[in-house]
N, C-alpha and C. Protein backbone atom coordinates (compact mmCIF):
# COMPACT_ATOMS: atom_id res chain seq x y z
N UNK A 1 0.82 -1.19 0.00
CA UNK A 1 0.00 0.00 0.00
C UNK A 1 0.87 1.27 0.00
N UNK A 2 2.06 1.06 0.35
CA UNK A 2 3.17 2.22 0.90
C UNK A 2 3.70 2.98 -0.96
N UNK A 3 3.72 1.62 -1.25
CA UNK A 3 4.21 1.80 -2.64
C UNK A 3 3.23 2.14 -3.77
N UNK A 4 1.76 2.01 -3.62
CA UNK A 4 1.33 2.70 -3.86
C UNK A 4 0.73 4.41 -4.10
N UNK A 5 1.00 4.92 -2.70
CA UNK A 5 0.57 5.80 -2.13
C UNK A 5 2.25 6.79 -2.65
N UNK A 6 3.22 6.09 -2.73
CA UNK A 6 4.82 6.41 -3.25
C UNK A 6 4.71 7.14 -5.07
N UNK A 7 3.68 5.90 -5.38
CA UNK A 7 3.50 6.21 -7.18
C UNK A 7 2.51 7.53 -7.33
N UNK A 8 1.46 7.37 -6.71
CA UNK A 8 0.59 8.37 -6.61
C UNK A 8 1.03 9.70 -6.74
N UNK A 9 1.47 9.79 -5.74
CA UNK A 9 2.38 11.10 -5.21
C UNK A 9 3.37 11.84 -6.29
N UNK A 10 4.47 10.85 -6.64
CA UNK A 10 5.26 11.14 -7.92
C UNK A 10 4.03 11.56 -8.69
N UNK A 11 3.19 10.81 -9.33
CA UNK A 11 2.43 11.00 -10.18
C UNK A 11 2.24 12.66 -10.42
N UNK A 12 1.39 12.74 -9.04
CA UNK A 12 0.62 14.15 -9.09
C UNK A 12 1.69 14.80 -9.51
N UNK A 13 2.59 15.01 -8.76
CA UNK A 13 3.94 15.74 -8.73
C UNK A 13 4.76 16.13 -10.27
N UNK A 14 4.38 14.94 -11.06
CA UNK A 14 4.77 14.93 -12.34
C UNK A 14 3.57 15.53 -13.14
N UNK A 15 2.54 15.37 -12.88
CA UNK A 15 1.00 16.36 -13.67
C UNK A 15 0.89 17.12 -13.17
N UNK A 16 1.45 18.20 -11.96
CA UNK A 16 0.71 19.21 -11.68
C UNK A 16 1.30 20.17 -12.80
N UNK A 17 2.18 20.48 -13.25
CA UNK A 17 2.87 21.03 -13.65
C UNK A 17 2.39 21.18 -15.66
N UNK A 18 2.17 19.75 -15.84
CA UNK A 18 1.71 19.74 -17.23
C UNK A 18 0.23 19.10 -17.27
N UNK A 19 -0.69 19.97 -16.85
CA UNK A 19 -2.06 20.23 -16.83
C UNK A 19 -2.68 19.39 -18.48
N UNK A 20 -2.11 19.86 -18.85
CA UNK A 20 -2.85 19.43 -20.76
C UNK A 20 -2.18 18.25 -21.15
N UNK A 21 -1.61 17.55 -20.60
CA UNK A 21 -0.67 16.38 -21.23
C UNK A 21 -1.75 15.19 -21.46
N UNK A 22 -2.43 14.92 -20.18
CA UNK A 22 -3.67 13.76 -20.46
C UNK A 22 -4.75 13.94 -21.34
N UNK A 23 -4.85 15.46 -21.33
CA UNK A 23 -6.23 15.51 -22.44
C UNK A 23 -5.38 16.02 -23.88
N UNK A 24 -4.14 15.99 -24.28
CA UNK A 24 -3.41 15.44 -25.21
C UNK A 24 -3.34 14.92 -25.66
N UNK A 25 -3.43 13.85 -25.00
CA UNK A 25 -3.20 12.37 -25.13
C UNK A 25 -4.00 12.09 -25.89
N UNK A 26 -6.01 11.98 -24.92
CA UNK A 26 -6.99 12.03 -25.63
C UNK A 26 -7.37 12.47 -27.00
N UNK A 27 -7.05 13.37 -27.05
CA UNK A 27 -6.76 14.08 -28.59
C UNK A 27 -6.29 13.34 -29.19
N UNK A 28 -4.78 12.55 -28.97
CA UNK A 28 -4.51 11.91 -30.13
C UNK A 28 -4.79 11.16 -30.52
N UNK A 29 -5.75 10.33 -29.39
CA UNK A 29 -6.00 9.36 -29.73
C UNK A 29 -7.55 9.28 -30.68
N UNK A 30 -8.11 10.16 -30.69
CA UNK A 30 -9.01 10.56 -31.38
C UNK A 30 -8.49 10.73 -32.80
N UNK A 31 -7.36 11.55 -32.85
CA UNK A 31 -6.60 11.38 -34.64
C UNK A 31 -6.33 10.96 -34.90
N UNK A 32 -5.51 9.61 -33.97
CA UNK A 32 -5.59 8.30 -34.74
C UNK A 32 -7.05 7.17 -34.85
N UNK A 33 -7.44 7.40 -34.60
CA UNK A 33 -9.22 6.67 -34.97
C UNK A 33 -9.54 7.81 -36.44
N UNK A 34 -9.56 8.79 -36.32
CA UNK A 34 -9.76 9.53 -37.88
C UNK A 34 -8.94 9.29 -39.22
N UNK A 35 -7.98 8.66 -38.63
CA UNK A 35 -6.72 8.04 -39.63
C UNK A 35 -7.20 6.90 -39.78
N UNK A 36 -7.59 6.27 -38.93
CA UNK A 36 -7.65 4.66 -39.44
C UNK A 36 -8.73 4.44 -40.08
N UNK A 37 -9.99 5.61 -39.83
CA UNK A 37 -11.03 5.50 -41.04
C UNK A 37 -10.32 5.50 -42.39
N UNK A 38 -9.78 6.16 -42.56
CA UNK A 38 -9.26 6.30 -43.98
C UNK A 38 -8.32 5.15 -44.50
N UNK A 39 -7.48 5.02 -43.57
CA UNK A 39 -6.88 3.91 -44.07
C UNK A 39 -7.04 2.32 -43.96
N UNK A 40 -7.94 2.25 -42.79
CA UNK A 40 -7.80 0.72 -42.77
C UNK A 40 -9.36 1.29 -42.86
N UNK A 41 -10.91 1.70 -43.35
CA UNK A 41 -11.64 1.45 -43.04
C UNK A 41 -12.35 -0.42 -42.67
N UNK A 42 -12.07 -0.91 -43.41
CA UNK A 42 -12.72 -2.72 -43.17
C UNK A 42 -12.21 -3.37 -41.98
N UNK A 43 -10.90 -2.43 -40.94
CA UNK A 43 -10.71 -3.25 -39.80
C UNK A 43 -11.50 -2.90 -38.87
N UNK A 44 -11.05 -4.12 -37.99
CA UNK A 44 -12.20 -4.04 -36.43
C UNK A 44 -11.66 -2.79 -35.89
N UNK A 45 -10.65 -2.15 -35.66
CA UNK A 45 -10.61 -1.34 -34.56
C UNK A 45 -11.01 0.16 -35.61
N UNK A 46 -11.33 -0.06 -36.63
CA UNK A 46 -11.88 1.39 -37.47
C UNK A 46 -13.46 0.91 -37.46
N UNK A 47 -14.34 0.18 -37.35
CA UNK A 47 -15.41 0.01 -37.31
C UNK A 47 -16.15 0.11 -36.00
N UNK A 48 -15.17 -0.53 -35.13
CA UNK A 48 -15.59 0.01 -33.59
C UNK A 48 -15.70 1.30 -33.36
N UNK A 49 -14.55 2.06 -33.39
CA UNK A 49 -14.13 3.46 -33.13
C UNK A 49 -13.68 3.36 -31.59
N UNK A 50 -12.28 2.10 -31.47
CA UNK A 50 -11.98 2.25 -30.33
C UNK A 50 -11.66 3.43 -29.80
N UNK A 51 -10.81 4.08 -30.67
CA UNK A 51 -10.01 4.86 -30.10
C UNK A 51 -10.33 6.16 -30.06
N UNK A 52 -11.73 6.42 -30.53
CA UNK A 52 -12.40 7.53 -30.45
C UNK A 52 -13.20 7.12 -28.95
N UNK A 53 -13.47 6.30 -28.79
CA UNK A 53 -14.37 6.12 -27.23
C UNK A 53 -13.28 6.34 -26.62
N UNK A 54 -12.12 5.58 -26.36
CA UNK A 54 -10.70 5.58 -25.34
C UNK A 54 -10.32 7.02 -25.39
N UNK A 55 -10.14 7.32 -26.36
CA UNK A 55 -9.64 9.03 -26.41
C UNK A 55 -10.72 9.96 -25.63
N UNK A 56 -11.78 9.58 -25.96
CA UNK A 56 -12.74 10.55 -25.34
C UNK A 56 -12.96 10.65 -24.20
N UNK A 57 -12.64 9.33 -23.43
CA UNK A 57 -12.43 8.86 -21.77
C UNK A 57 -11.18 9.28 -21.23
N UNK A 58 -10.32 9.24 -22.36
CA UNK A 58 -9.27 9.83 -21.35
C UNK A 58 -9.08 11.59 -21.63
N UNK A 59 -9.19 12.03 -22.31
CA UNK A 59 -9.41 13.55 -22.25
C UNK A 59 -10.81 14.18 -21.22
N UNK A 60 -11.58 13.66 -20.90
CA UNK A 60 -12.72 14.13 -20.62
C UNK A 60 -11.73 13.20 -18.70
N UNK A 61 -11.18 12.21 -18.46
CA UNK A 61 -10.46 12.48 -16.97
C UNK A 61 -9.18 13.16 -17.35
N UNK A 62 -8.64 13.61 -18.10
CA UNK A 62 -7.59 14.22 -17.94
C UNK A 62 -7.92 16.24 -17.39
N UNK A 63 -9.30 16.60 -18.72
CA UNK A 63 -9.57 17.67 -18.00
C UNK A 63 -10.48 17.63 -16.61
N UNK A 64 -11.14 16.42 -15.99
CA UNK A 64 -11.13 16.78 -14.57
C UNK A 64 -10.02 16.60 -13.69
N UNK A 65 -8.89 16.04 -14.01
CA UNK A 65 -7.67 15.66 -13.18
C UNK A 65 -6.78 16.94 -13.08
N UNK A 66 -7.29 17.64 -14.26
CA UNK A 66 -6.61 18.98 -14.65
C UNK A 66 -7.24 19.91 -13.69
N UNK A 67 -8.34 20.13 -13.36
CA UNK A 67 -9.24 20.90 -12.98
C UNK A 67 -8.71 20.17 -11.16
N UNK A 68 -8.64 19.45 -11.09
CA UNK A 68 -8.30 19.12 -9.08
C UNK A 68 -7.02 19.76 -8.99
N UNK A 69 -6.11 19.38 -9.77
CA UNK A 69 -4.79 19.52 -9.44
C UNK A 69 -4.73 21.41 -9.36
């Protein structure tokens, strides 16, 4: 639990500072789901739109993680 509470900490410590990095992230991962329409449309992960749901989950906690810190 010690070592948990160890990662955490770094963590914050390492995001307080770069606020926009997680909902960055999200973003990209959203441009790559807009890419893979085009290029792979007939695969599974362009028909799902993983990475438009994943992107959207992690930008949407990155700007509340942004917003605590």
């Amino acid at each position: 639990m010690k070592n948990l509470s160890l990662f955490l900490d770094k963590l914050s410590n390492f995001l307080a500072p770069r606020k926009g990095l997680i909902p960055l992230l999200g973003m990209g991962l959203i441009v790559i789901n807009l890419l893979l329409q085009f290029f792979a449309g007939g695969s599974w992960l362009a028909s799902t739109n993983l990475f438009l749901h994943f992107g959207l989950l992690v930008a949407i906690f990155g700007l509340m993680l942004a917003w605590a810190l």
